[in-house]
Protein backbone atom coordinates (compact mmCIF):
# COMPACT_ATOMS: atom_id res chain seq x y z
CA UNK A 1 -32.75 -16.00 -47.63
CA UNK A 2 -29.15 -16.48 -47.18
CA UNK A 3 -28.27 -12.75 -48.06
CA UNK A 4 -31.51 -11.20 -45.63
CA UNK A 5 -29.62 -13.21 -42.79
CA UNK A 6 -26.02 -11.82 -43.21
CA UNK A 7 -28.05 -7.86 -43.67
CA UNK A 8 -29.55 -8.88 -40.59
CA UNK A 9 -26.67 -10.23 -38.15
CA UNK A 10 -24.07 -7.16 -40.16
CA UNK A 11 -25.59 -3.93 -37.86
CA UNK A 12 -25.04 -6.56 -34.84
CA UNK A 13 -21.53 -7.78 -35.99
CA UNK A 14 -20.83 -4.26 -36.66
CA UNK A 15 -21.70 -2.99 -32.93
CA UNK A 16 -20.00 -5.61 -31.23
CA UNK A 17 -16.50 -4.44 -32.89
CA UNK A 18 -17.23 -0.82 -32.71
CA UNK A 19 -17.42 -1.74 -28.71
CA UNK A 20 -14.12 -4.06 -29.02
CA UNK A 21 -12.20 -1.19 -30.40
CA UNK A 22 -13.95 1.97 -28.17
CA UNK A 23 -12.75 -0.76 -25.20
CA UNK A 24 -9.39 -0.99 -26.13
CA UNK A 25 -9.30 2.71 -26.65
CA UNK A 26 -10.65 3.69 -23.65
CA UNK A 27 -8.51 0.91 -21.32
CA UNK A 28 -5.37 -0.69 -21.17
CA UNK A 29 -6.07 -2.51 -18.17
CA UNK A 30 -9.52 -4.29 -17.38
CA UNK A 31 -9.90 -7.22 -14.56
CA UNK A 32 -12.75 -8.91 -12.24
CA UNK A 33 -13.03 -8.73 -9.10
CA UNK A 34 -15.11 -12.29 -7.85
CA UNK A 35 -15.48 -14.50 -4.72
CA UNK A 36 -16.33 -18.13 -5.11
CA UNK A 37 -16.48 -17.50 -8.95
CA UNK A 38 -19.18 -14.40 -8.48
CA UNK A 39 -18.96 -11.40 -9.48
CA UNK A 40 -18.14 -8.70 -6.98
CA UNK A 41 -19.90 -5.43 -7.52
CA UNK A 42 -18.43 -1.99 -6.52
CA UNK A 43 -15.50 -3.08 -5.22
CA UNK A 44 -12.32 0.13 -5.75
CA UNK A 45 -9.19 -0.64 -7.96
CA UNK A 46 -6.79 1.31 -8.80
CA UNK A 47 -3.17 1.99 -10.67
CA UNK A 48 -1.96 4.49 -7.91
CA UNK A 49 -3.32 7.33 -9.74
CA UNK A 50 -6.78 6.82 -11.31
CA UNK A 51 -9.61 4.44 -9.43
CA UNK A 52 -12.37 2.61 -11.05
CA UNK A 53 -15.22 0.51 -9.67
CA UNK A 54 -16.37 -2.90 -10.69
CA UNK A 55 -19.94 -3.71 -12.43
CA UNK A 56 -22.93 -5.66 -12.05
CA UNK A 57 -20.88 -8.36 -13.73
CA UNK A 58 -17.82 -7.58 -11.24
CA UNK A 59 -15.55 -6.35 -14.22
CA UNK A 60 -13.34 -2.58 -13.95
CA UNK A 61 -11.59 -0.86 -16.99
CA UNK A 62 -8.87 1.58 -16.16
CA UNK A 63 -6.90 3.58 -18.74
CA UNK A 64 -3.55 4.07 -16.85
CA UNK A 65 0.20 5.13 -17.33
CA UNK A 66 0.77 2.12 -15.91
CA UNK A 67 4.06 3.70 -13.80
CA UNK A 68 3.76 2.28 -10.56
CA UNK A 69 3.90 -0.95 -12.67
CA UNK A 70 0.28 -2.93 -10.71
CA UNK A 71 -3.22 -2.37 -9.91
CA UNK A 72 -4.13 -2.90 -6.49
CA UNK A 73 -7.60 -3.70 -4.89
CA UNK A 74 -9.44 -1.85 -1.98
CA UNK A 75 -10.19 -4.89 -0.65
CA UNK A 76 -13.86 -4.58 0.85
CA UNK A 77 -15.66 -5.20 3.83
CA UNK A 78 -16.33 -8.63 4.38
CA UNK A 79 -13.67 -10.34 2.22
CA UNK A 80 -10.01 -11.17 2.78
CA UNK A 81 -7.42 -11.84 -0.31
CA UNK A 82 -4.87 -15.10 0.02
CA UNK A 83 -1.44 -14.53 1.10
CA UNK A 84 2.27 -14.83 -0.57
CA UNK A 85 3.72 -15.75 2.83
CA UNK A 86 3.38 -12.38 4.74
CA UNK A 87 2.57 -10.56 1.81
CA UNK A 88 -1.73 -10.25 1.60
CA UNK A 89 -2.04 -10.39 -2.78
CA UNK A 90 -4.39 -7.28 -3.16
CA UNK A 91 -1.98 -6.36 -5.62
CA UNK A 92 -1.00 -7.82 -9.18
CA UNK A 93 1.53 -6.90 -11.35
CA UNK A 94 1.26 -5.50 -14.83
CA UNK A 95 2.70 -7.35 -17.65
CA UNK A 96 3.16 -4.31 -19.79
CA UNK A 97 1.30 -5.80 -22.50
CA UNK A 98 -0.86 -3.56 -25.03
CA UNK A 99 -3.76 -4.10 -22.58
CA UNK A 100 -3.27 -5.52 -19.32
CA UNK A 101 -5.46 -8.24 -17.22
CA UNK A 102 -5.39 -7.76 -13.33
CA UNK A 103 -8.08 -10.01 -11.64
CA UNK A 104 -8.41 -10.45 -8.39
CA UNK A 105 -10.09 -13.17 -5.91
CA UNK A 106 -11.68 -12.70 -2.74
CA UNK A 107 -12.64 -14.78 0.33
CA UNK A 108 -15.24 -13.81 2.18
CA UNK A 109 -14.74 -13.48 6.04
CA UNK A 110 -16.78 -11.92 9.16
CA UNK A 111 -14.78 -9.06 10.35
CA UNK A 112 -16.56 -6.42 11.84
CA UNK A 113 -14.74 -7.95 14.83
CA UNK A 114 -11.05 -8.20 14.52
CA UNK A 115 -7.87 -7.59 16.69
CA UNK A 116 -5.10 -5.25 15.20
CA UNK A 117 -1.17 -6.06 15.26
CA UNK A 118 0.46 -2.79 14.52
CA UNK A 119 4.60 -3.21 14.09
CA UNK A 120 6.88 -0.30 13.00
CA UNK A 121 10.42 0.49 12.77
CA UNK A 122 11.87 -3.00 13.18
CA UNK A 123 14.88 -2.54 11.82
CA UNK A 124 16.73 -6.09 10.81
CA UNK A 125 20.32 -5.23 9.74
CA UNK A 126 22.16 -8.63 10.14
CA UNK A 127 24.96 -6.77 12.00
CA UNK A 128 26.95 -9.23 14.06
CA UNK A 129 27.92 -6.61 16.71
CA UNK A 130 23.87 -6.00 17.52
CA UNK A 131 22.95 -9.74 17.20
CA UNK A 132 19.37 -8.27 15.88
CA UNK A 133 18.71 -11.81 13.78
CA UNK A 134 19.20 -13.94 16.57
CA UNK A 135 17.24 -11.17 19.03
CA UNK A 136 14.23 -11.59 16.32
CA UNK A 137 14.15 -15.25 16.00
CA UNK A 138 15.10 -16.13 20.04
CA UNK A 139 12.75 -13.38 21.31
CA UNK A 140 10.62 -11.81 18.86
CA UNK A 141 9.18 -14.20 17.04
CA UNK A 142 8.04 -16.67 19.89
CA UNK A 143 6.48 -13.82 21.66
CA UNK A 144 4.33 -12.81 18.19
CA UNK A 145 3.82 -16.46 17.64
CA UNK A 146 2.38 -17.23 21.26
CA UNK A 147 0.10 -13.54 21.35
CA UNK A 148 -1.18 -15.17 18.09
CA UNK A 149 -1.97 -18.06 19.74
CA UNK A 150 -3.81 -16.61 22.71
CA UNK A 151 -5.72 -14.04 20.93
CA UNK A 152 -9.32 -14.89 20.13
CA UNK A 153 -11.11 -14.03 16.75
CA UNK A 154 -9.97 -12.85 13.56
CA UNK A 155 -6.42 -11.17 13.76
CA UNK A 156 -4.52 -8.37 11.03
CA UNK A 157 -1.46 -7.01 11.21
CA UNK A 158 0.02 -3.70 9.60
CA UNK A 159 3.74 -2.38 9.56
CA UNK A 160 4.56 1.65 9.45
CA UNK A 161 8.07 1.13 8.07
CA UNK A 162 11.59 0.92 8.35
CA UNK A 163 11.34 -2.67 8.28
CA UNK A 164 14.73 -2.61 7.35
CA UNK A 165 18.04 -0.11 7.37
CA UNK A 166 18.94 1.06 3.64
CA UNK A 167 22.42 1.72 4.86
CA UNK A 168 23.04 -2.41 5.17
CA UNK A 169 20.89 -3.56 2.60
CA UNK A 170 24.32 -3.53 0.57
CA UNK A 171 26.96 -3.83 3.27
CA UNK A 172 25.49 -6.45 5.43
CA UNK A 173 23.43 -8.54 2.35
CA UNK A 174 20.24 -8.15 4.28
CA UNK A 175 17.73 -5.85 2.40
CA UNK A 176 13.85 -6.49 1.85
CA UNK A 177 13.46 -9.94 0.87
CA UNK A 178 15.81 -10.98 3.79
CA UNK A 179 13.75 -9.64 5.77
CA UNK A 180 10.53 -11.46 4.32
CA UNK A 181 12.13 -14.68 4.84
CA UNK A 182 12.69 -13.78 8.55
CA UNK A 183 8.86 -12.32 8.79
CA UNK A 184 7.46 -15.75 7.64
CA UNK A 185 9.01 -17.43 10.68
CA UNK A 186 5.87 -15.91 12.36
CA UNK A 187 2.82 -18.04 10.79
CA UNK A 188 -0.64 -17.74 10.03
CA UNK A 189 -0.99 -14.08 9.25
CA UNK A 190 -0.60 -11.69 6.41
CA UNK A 191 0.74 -8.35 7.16
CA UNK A 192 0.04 -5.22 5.09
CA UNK A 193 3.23 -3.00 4.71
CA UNK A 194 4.16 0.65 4.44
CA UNK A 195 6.94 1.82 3.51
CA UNK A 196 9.59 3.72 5.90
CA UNK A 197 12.30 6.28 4.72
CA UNK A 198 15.07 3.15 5.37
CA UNK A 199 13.32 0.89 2.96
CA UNK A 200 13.89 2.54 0.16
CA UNK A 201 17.25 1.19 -2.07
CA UNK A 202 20.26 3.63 -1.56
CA UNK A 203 22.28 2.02 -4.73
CA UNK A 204 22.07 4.16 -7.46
CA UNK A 205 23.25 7.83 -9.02
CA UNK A 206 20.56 9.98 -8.86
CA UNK A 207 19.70 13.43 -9.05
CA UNK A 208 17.98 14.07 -5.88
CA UNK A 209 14.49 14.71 -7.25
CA UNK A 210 15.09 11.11 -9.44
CA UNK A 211 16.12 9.49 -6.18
CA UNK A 212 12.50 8.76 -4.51
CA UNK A 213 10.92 7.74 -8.05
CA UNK A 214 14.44 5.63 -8.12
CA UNK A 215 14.47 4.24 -5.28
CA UNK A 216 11.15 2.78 -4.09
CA UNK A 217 11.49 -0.05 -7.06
CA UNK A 218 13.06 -2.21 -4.83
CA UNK A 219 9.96 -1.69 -2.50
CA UNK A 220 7.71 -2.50 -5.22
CA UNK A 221 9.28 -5.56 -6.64
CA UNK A 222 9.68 -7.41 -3.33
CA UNK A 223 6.82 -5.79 -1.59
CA UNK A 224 4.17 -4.56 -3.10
CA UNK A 225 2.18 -1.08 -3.49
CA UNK A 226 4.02 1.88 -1.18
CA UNK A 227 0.35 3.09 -1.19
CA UNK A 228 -2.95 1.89 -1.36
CA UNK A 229 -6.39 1.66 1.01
CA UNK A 230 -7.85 -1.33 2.51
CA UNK A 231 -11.08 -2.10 4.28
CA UNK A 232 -11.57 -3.82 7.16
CA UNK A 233 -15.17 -4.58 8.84
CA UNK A 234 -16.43 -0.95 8.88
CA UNK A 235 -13.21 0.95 9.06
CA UNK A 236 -11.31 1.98 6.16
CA UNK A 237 -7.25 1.71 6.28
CA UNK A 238 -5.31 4.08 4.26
CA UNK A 239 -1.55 3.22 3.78
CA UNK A 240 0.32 6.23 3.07
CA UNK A 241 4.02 7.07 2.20
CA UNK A 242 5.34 10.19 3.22
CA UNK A 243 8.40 9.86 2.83
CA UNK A 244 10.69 11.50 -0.25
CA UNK A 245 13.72 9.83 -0.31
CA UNK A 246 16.68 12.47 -1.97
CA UNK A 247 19.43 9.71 -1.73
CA UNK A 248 22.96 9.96 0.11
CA UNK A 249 24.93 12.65 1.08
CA UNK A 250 28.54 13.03 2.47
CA UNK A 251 28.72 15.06 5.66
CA UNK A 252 31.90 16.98 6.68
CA UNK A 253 33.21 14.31 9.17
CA UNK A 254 33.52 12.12 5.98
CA UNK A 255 30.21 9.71 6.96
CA UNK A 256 27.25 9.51 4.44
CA UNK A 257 23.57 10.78 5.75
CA UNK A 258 20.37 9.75 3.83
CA UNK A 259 18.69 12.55 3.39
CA UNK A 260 14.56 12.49 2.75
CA UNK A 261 11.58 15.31 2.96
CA UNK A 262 8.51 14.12 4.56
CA UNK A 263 5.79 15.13 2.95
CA UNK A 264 2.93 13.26 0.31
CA UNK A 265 3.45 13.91 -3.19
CA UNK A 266 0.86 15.07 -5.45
CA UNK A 267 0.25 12.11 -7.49
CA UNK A 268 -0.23 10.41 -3.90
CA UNK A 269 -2.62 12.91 -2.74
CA UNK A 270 -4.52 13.26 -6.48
CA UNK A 271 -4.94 9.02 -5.75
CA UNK A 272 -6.21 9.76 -1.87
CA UNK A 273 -8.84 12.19 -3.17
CA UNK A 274 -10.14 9.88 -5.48
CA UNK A 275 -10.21 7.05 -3.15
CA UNK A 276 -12.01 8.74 -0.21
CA UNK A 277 -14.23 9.78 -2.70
CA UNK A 278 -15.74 6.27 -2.56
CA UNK A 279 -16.11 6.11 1.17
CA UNK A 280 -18.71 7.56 2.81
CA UNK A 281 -17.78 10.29 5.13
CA UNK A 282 -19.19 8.39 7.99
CA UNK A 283 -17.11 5.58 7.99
CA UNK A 284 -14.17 5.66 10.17
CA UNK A 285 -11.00 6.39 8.85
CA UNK A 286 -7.42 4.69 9.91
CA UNK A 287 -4.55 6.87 8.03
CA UNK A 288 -0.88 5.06 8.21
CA UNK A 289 2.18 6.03 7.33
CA UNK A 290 5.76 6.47 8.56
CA UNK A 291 6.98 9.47 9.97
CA UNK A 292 4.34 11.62 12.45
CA UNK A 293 1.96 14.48 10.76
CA UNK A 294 2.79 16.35 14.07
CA UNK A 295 5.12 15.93 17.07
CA UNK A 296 3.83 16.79 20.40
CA UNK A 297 6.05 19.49 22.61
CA UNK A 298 3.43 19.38 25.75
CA UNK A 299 0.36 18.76 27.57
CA UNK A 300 -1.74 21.39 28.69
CA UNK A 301 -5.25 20.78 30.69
CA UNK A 302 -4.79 17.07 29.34
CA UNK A 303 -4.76 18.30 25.46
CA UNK A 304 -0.90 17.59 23.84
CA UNK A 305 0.05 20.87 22.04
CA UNK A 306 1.34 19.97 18.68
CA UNK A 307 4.10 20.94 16.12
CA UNK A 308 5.26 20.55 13.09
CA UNK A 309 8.28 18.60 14.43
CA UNK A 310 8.85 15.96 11.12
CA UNK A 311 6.33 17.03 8.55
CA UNK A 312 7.03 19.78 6.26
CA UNK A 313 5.74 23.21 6.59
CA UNK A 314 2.34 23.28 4.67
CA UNK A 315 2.14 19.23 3.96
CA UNK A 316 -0.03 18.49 6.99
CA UNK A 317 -2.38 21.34 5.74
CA UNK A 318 -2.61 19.46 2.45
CA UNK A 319 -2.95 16.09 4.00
CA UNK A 320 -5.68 17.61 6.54
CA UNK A 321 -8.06 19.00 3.27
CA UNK A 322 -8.19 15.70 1.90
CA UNK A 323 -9.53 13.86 5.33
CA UNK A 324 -11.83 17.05 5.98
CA UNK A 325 -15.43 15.59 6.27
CA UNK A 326 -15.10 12.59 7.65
CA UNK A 327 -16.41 11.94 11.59
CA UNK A 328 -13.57 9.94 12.96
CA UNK A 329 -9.84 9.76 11.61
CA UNK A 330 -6.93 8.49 13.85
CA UNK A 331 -3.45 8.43 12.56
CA UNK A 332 -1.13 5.49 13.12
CA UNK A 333 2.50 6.52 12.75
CA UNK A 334 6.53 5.14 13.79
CA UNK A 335 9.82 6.41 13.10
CA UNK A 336 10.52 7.97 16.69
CA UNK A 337 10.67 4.57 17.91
């Protein structure tokens, strides 16, 4: 009887590590996604290149190149993540183990209802001559603090960059995580980032097609993701980074200029397709990033004539194709202060 049991459990035993082994073949990072310890199905995560959905049983697999070094979450409708001071956790770092574990917790929350925050181009440089710390903490932050205060209802906030100046991250000792410990003088609110052309790190020796891929490690490391999507209530928020940064460059009159092309790269845009693939084409769409897809050179019968003041020639085209379909898309930009 003993040897019609093992024949019996062997096909079983034998499936079960034929799935162990296709699984670790097929993924190098798998995760949950839950809330309250239950599973949360078809919720989007990604590496910043490939996106994958969560199960019944609120578990993803991903096989990734693992180069932006996390996995980030789409967080859905209905749910917040906790906070790291400013910094919402939607994001988790990879490990670089054989396979990685990302998993991620939500909180549920009503907000189809919410008020917006939108900051850009803020600029702390801890230069004595400007005073900009003490402007920030004397004026700045008691005004946030107090509109926080008097606003009813749930409240977000979002930055568009330049949250810093790259050209005194080194000089003045104030760079990105100087700057965080100013932001969380302002309480009770996470902010999601993106990134600006003077937050990426100007220390380095690049070749200036290395430089970008170089410099937005910094970014990473004290940041987060410079891309991902987020939803809030029924709108979906996609944080873009159009910025390629090609490092310094001495000018004739002896003074450095950092020099960067704005424009999405394709591994960006290969990620925004498959994201937006997810949402249905209904659902309004909020597209950040830094620098404008278009200036404006006048206004004629009410309607601003546009041109291609900051973008590069053709990357607004490209940008354009992926958003084509969906109803209702407004762009949030800074950088023209």
């Amino acid at each position: 009887m003993k040897h019609i049991v093992f024949l019996k459990k062997l096909p079983a035993l034998c499936l079960l590590l034929a799935l162990r082994t296709a699984t670790a073949q097929e993924f190098n990072v798998v995760g949950t996604v839950r809330c309250d310890g239950k599973p949360v199905a078809g919720a989007v995560v990604s590496d910043g290149e490939r996106t994958a959905v969560t199960d019944a049983a609120g578990t993803y697999g991903l096989r990734s190149s693992k180069r932006c070094g996390y996995v980030f979450l789409s967080v859905p409708s209905g749910y917040e993540v906790e906070a790291d001071g400013v910094i919402p956790r939607h994001f988790v770092p990879l490990a670089g183990e054989a396979v990685d574990r990302a998993d991620f917790e939500l909180v549920r929350a009503e907000n189809d209802r919410y008020t917006l925050f939108v900051l850009n181009d803020i600029h702390l440089t801890n230069t004595v001559a400007q005073q900009d710390i003490r402007q920030f903490r004397e004026k700045f932050v008691p005004d946030f603090r107090e509109t926080l205060r008097t606003t009813p209802g749930k409240q977000y906030a979002l930055t568009l960059g330049d949250m810093t100046t790259d050209s005194r991250w080194y000089r003045n000792r104030f760079g990105l995580p100087e700057y965080l410990k100013e932001m969380e003088r302002i309480p009770s609110i996470a902010i999601y980032h993106g990134m600006g052309n003077h937050d990426n790190d100007p220390k380095g020796n690049h070749r200036p097609e290395a430089w970008d891929s170089t410099a937005v490690k910094t970014y990473r490391r004290v940041i987060g993701p410079n891309y991902y999507s987020f939803n809030l209530g029924k709108v979906h928020y996609v944080m873009l980074d159009n910025i390629v940064y090609l490092g310094p460059r001495k000018l004739e009159n002896g003074k450095t200029r950092w020099d960067f092309r704005v424009c999405i790269d394709e591994t960006q845009l290969g990620w925004l397709e498959q994201d937006l693939s997810h949402v249905k084409k209904s659902t309004p769409l909020v597209v950040c990033m830094h620098a404008p897809l278009f200036g404006c050179k006048a206004l004629k019968n009410g309607r601003a004539q546009l041109k291609q003041k900051f973008t590069e020639e053709g990357a607004a085209d490209e940008l354009l194709a992926k958003l084509a379909g969906f109803r209702k898309v407004c762009l949030l930009t800074g950088h023209t202060h």
